[in-house]
C-alpha atoms as a PDB file:
ATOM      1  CA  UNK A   1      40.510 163.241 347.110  1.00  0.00           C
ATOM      2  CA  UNK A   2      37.125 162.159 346.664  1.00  0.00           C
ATOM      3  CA  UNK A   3      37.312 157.520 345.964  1.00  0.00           C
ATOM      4  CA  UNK A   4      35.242 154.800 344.713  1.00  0.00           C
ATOM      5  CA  UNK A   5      33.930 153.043 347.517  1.00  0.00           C
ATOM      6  CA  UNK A   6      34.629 148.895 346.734  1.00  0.00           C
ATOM      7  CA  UNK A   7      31.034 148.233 347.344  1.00  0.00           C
ATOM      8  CA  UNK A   8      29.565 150.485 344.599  1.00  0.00           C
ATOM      9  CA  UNK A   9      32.545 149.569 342.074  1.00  0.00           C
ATOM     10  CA  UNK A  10      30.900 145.935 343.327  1.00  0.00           C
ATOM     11  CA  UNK A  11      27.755 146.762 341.914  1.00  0.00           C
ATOM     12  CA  UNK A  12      28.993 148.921 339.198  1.00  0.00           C
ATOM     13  CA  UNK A  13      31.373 145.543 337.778  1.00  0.00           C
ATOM     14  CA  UNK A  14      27.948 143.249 338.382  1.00  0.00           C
ATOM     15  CA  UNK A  15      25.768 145.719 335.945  1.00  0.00           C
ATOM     16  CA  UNK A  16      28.613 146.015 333.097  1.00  0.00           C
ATOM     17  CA  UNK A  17      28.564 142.160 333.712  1.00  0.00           C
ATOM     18  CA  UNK A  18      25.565 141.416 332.294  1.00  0.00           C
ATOM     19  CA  UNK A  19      24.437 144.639 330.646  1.00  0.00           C
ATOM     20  CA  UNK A  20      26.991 145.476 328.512  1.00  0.00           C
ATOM     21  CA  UNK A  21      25.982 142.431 326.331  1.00  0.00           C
ATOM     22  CA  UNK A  22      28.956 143.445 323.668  1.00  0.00           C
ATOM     23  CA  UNK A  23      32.297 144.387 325.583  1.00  0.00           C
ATOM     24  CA  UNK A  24      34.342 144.903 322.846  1.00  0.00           C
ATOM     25  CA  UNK A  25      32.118 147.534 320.800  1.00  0.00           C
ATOM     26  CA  UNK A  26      30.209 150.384 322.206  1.00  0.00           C
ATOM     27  CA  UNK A  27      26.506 150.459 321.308  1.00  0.00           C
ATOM     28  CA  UNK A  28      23.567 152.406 322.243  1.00  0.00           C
ATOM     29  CA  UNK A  29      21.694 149.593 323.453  1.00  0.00           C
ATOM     30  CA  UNK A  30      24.688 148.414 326.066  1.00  0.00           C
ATOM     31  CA  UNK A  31      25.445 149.666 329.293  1.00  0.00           C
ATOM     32  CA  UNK A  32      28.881 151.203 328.629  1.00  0.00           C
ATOM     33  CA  UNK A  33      31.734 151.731 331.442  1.00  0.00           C
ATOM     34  CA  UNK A  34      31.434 155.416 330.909  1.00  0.00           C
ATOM     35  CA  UNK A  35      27.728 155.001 331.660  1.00  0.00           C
ATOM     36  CA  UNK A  36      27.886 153.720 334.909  1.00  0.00           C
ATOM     37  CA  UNK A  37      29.885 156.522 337.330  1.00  0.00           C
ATOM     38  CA  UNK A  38      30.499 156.632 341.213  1.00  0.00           C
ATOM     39  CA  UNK A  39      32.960 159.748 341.601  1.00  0.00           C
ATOM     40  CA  UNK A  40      31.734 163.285 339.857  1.00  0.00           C
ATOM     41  CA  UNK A  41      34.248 165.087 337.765  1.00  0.00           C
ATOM     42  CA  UNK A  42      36.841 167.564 339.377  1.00  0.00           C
ATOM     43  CA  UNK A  43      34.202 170.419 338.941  1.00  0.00           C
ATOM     44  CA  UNK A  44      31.237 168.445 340.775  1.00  0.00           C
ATOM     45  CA  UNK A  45      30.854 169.719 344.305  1.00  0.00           C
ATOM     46  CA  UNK A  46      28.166 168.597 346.323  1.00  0.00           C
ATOM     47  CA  UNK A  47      25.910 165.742 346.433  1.00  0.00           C
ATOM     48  CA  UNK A  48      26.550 162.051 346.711  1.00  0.00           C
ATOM     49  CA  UNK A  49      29.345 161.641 344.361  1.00  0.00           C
ATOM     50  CA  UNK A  50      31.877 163.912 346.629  1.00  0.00           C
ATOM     51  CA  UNK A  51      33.392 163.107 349.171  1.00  0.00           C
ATOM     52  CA  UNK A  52      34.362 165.513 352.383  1.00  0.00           C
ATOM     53  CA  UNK A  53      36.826 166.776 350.754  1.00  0.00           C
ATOM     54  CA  UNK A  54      34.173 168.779 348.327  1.00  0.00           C
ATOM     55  CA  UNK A  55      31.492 169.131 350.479  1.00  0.00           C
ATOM     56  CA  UNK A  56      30.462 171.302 353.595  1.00  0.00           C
ATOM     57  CA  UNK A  57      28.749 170.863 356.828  1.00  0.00           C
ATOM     58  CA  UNK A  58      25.558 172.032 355.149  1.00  0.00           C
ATOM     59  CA  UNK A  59      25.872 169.501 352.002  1.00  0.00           C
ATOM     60  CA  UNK A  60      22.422 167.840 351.851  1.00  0.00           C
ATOM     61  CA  UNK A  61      24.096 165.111 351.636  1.00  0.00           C
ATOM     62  CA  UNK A  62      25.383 165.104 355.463  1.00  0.00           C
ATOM     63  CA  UNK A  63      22.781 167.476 356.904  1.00  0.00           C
ATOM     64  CA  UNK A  64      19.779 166.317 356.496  1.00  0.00           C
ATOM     65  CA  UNK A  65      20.453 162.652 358.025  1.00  0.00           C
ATOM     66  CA  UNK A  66      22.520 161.159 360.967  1.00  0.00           C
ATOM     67  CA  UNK A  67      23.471 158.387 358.918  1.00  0.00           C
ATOM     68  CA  UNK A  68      25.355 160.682 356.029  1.00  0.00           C
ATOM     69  CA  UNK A  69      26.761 162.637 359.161  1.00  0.00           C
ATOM     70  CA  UNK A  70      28.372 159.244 360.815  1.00  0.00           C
ATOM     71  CA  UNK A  71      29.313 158.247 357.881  1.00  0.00           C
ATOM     72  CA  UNK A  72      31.371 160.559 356.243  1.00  0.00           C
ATOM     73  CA  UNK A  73      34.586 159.907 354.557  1.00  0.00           C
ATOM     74  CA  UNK A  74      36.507 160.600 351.403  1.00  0.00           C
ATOM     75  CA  UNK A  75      34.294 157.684 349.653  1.00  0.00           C
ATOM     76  CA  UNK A  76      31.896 159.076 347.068  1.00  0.00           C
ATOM     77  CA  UNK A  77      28.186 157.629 347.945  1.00  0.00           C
ATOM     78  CA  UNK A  78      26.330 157.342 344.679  1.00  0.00           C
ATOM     79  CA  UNK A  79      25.767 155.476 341.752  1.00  0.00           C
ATOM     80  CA  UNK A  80      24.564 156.700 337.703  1.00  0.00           C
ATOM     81  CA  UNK A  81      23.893 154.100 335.626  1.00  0.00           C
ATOM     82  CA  UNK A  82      22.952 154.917 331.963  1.00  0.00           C
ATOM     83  CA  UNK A  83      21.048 153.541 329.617  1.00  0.00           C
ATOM     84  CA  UNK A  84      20.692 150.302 328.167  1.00  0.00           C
ATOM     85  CA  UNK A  85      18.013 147.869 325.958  1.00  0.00           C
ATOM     86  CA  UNK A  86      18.307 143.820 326.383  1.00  0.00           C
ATOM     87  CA  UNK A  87      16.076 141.336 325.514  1.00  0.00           C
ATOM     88  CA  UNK A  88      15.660 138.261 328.180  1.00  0.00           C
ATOM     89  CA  UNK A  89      12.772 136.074 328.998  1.00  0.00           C
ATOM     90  CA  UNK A  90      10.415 136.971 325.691  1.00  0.00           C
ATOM     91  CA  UNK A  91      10.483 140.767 327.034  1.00  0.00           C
ATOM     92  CA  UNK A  92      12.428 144.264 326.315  1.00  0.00           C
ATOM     93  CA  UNK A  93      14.374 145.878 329.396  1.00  0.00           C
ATOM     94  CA  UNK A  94      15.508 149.171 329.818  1.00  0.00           C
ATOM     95  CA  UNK A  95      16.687 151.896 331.626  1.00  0.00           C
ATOM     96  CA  UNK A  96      12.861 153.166 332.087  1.00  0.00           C
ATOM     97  CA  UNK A  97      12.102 149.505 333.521  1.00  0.00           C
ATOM     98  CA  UNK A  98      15.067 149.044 335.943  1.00  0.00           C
ATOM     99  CA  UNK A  99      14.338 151.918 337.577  1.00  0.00           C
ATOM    100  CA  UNK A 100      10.823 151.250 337.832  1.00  0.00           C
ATOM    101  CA  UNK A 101      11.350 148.036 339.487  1.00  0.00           C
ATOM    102  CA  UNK A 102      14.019 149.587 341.668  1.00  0.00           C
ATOM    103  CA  UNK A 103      11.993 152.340 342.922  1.00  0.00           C
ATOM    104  CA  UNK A 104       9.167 149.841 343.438  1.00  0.00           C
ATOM    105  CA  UNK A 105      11.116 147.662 345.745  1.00  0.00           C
ATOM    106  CA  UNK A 106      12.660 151.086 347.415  1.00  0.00           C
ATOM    107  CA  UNK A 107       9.073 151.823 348.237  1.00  0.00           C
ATOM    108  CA  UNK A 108       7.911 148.668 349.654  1.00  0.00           C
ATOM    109  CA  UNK A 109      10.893 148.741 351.909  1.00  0.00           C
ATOM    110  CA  UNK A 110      12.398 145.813 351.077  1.00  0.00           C
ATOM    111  CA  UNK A 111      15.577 144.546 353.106  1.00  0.00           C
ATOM    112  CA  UNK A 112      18.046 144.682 350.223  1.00  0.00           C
ATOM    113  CA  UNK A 113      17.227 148.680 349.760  1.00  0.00           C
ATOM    114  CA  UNK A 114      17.483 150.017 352.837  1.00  0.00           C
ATOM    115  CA  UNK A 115      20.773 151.750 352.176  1.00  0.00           C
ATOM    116  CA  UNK A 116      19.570 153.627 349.425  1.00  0.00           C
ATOM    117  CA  UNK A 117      18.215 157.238 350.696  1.00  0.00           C
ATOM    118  CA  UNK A 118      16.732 158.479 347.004  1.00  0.00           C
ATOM    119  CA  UNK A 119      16.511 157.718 343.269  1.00  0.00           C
ATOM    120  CA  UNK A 120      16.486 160.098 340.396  1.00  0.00           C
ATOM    121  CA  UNK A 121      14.990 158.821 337.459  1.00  0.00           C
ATOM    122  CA  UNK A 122      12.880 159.323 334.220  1.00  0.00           C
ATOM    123  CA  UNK A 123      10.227 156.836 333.307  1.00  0.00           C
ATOM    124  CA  UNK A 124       9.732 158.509 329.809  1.00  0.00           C
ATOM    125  CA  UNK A 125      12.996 160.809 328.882  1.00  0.00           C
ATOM    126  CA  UNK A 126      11.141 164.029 329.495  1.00  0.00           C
ATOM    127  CA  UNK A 127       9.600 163.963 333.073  1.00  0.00           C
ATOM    128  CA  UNK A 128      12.650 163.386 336.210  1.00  0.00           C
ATOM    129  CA  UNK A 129      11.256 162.178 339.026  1.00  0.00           C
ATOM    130  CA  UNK A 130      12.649 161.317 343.001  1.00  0.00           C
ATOM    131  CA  UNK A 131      12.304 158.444 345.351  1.00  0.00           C
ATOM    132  CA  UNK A 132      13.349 159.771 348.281  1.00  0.00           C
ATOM    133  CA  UNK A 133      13.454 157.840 351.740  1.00  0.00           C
ATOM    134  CA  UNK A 134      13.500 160.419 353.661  1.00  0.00           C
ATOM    135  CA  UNK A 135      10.976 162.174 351.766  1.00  0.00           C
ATOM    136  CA  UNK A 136      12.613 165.829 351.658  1.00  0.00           C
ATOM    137  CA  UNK A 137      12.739 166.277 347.882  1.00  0.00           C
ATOM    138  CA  UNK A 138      10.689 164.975 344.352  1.00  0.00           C
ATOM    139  CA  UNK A 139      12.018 166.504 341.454  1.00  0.00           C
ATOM    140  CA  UNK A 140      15.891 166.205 339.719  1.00  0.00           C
ATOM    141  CA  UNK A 141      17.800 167.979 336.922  1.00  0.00           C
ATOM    142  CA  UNK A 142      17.382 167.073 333.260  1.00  0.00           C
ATOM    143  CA  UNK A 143      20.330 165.354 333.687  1.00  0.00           C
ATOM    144  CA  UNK A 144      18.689 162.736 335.004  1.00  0.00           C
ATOM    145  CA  UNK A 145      16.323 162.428 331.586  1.00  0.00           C
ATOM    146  CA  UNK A 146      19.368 160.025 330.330  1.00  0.00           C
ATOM    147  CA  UNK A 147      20.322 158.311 333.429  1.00  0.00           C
ATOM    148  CA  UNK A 148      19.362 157.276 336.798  1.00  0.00           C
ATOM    149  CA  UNK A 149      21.340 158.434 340.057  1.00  0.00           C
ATOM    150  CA  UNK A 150      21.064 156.209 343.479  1.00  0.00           C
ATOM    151  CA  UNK A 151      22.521 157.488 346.568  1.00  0.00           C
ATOM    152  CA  UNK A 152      23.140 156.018 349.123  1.00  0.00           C
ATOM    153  CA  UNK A 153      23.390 156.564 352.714  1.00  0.00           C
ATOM    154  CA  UNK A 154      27.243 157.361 353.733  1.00  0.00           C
ATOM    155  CA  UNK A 155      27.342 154.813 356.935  1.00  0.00           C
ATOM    156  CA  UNK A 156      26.850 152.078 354.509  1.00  0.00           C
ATOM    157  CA  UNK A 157      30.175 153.096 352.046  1.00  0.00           C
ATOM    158  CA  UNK A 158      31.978 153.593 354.979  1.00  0.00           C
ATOM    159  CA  UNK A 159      30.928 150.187 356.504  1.00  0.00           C
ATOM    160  CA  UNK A 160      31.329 148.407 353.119  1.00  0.00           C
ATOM    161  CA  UNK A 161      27.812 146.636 352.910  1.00  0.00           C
ATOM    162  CA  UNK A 162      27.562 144.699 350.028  1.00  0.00           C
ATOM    163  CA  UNK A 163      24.848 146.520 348.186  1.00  0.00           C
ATOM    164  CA  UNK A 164      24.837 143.997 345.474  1.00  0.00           C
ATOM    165  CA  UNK A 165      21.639 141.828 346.158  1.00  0.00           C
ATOM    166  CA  UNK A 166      19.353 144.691 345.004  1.00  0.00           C
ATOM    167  CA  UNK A 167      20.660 144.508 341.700  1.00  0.00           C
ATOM    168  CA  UNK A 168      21.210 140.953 341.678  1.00  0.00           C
ATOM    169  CA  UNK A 169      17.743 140.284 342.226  1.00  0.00           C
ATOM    170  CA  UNK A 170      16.344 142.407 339.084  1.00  0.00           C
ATOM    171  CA  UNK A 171      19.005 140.637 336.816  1.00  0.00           C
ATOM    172  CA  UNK A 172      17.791 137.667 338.135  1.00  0.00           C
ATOM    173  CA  UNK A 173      13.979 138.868 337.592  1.00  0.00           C
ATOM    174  CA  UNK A 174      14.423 139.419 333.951  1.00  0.00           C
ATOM    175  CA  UNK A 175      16.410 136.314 333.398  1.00  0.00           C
ATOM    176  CA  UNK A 176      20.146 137.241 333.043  1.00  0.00           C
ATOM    177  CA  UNK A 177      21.309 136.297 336.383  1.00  0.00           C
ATOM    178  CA  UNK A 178      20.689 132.526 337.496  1.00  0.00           C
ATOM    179  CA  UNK A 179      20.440 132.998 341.457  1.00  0.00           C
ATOM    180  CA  UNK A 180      18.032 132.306 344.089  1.00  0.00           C
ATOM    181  CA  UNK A 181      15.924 135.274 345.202  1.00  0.00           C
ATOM    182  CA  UNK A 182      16.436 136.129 348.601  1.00  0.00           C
ATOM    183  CA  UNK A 183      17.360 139.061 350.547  1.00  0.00           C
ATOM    184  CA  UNK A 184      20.432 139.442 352.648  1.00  0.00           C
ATOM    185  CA  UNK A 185      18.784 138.714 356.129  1.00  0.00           C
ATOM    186  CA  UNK A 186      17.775 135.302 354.337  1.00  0.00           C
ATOM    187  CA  UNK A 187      20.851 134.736 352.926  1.00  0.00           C
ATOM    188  CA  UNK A 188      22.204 135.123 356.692  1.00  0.00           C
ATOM    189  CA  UNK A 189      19.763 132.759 357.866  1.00  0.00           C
ATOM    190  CA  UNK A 190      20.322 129.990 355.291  1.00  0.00           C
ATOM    191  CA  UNK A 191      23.961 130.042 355.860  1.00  0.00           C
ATOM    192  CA  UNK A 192      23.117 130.103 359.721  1.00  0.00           C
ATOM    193  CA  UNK A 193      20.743 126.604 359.410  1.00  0.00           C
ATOM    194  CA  UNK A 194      23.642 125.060 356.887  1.00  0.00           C
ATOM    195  CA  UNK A 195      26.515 126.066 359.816  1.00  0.00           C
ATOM    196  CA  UNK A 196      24.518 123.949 362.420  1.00  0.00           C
ATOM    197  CA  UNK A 197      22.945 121.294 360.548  1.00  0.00           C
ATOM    198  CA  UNK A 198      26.774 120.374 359.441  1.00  0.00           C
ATOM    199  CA  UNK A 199      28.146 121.044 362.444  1.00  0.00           C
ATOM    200  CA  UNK A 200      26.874 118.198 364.796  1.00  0.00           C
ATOM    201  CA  UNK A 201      29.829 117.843 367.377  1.00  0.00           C
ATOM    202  CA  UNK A 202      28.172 119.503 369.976  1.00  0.00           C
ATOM    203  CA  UNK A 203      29.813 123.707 369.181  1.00  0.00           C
ATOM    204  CA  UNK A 204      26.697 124.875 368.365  1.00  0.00           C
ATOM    205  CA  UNK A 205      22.923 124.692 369.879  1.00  0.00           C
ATOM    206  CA  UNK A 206      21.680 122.320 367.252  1.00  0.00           C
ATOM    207  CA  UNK A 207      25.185 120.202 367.318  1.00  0.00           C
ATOM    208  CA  UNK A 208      24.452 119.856 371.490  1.00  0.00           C
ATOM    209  CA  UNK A 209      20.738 118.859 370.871  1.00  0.00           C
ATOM    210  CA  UNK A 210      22.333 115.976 368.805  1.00  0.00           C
ATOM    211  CA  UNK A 211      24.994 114.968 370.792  1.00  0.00           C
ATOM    212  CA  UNK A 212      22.313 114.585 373.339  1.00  0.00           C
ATOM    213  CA  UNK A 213      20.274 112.546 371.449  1.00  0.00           C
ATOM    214  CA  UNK A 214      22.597 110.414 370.866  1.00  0.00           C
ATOM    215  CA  UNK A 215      24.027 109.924 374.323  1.00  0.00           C
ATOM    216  CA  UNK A 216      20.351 109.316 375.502  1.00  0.00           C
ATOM    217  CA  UNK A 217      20.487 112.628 378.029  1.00  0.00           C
ATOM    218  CA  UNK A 218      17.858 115.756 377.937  1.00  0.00           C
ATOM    219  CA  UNK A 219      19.437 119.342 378.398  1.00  0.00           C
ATOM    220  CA  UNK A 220      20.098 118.769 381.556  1.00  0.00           C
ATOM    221  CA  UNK A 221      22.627 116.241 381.341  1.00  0.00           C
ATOM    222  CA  UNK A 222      20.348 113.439 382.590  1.00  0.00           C
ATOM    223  CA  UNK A 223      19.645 110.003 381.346  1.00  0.00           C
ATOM    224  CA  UNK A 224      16.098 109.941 379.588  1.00  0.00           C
ATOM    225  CA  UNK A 225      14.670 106.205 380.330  1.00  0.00           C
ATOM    226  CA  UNK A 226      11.363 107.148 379.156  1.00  0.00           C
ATOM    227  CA  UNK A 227      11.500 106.885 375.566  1.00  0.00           C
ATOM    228  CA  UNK A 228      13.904 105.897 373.020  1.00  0.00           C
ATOM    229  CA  UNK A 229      16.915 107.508 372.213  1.00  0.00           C
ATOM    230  CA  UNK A 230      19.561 107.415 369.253  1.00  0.00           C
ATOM    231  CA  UNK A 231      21.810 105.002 371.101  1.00  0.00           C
ATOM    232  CA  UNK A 232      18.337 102.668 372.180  1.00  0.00           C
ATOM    233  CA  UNK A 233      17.372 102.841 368.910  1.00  0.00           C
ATOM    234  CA  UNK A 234      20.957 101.890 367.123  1.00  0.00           C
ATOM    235  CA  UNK A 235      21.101  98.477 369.510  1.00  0.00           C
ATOM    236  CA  UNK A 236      17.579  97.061 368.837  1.00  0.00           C
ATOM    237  CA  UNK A 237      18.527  97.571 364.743  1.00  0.00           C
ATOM    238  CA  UNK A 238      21.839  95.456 365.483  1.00  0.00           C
ATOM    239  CA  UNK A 239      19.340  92.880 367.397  1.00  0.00           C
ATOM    240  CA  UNK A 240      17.233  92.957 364.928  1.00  0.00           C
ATOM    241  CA  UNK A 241      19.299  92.037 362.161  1.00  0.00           C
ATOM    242  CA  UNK A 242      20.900  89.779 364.056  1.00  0.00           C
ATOM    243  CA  UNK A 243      17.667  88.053 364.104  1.00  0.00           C
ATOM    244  CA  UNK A 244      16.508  88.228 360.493  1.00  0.00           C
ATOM    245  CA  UNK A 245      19.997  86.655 359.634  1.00  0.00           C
ATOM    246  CA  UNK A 246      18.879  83.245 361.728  1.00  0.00           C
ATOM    247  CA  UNK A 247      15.545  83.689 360.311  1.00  0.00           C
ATOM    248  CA  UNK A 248      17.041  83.783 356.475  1.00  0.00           C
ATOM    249  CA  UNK A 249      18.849  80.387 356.964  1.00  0.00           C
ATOM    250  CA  UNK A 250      15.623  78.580 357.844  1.00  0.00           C
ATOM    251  CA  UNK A 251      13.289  76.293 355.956  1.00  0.00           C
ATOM    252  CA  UNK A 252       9.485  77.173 357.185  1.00  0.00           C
ATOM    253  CA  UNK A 253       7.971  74.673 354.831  1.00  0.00           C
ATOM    254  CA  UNK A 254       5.397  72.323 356.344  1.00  0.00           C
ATOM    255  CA  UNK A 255       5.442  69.626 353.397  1.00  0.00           C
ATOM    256  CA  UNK A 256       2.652  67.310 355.537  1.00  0.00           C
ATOM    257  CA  UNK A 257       0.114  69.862 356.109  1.00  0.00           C
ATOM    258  CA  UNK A 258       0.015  71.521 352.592  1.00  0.00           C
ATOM    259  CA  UNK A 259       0.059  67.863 351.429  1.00  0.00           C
ATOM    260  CA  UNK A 260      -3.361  67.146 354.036  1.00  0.00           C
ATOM    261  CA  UNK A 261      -4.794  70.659 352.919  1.00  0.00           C
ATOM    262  CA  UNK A 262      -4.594  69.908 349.730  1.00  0.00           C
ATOM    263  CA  UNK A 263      -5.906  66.462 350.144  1.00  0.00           C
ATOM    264  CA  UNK A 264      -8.938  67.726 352.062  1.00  0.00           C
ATOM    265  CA  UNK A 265     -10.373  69.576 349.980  1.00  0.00           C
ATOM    266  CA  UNK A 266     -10.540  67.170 347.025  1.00  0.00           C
ATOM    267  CA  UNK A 267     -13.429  64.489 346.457  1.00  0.00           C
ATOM    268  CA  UNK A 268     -12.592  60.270 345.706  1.00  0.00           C
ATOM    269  CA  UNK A 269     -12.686  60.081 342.483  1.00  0.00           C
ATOM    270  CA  UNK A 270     -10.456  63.671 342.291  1.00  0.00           C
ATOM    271  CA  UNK A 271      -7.888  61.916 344.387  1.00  0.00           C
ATOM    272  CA  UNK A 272      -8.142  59.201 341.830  1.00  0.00           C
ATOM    273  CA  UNK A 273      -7.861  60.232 338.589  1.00  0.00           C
ATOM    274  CA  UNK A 274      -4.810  62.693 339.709  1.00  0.00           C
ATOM    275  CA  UNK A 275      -2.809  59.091 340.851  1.00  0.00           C
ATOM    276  CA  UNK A 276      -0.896  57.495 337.783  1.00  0.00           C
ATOM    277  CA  UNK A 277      -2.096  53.639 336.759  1.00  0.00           C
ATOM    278  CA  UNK A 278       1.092  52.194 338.676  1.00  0.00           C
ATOM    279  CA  UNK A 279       0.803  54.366 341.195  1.00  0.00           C
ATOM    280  CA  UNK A 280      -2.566  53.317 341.455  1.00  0.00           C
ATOM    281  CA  UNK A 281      -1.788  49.665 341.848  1.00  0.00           C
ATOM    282  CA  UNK A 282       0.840  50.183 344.362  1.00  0.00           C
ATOM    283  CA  UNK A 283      -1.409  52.084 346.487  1.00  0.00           C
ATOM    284  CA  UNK A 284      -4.564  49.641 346.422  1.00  0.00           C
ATOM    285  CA  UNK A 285      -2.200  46.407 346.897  1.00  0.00           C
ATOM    286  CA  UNK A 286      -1.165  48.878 350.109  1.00  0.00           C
ATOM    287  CA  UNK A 287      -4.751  49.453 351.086  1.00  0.00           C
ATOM    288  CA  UNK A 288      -5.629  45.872 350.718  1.00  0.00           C
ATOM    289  CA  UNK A 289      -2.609  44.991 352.974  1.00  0.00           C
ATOM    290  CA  UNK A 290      -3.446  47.359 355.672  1.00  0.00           C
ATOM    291  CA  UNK A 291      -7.611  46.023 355.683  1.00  0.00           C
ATOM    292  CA  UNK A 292      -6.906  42.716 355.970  1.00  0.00           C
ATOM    293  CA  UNK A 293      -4.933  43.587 359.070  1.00  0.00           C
END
């Protein structure tokens, strides 16, 4: 029979997360469980929320791409999520909005979305409208005046791709979902640059470009004399403390010469007055000694 995928019941746990702002009481402005569906009921056949077990070869939902047709299984392949009305950052989101936003970032391709082959959706609860990637079809049923339906392509169910960022990145837009906005394939790349940077015994490019630094050899395995390498520059630090703690035991002081500098540059009668009276007879009974010599 027809299952949940665990990558949409993923997505559908992160929207009741933070969307169904009361859990314990149902209200029209919360996303509630029953509003957010993956499998269709026992009389749905067809479409994204069956899997091959209520389909056939010329479902829409296998014919018309290669990816549906690879990846068919038993796992339903679509999401509905209902409506909803929460306040966050100063601002009032709804259903109308999300799928706005989503459709927006469908159509500008972005990384996180390309799973996602179409979106049924009302902006207004009147008019239904249809994103669809492959550009085959624009209009819905009025069911779709209350709720939004995303399908996505069957490869990714049956490869279980987290389709979670999407949706993490509009509860993060309107303030209800603290997380750095990035797509996946940056995601990938910052855990690829915080793999090597940590990893710096030599199992990894970056880890060999350090070891090498360190042993003073370029990526050849030769010694580099040319310049300075970590283990240069790690001995002349040593030295140089070394150095500084001689240095820090000595007295530099030149006592004479500031006394003479100091001395030249004042006049006489300067000199003079700046000598106490004793002082003063000690030094010209000295002076008298000395010029009768």
């Amino acid at each position: 029979m027809t299952r949940a995928p665990s990558n949409l019941l993923a997505v559908r746990s992160l929207l009741l997360a933070h969307l169904n702002i009361d859990p314990n009481t149902d209200r029209a402005a919360d996303l509630e469980p029953a509003e957010v569906g993956i499998v269709g009921d026992p009389a749905h056949r067809g479409g994204y929320h069956c899997g091959s077990d209520r389909l056939d070869a010329n479902d829409y939902s296998v014919a018309e791409s290669p990816r549906d047709k690879a990846g068919l299984t038993l796992d339903a392949a679509a999401l509905d999520v209902g409506g909803f009305e929460v306040r966050s950052g100063g601002r009032t989101h709804t259903l109308a909005s999300f799928s706005l936003w989503c459709v927006g970032q469908c159509a500008a391709n972005a990384a996180d979305t390309r799973d996602i082959r179409e979106i049924i959706y009302s902006t207004d609860g009147s008019t239904v409208k249809r994103w669809d990637r492959l550009g085959k079809r624009s209009t819905g049923d009025s069911s779709h005046r209350w709720h939004t339906h995303f399908s996505f392509f069957r490869d990714a169910t049956k490869a279980g791709r987290d389709q979670r960022p999407l949706f993490r990145r509009y509860l993060s837009s309107i303030g209800l979902l603290e997380e750095i906005d990035m797509t996946p394939e940056e995601h990938t790349w910052l855990a690829t640059v915080h793999k090597n940077i940590t990893v710096l015994d030599g199992r990894n490019p970056i880890g060999q470009i350090y070891t090498r630094m360190a042993e003073g050899r370029d990526d050849t395995g030769a010694a580099v004399t040319g310049h300075p390498n970590l283990k240069s520059l790690g001995a002349q630090l040593t030295a140089l403390q070394a150095a500084l703690t001689v240095f820090s035991g000595r007295d530099f002081t030149d006592e004479p010469a500031v006394i003479q500098g100091v001395l030249a540059g004042l006049p006489p009668e300067k000199i003079a007055a700046a000598i106490p009276a004793t002082l003063a007879k000690q030094v010209a009974d000295e002076l008298a000694r000395r010029l009768a010599v």
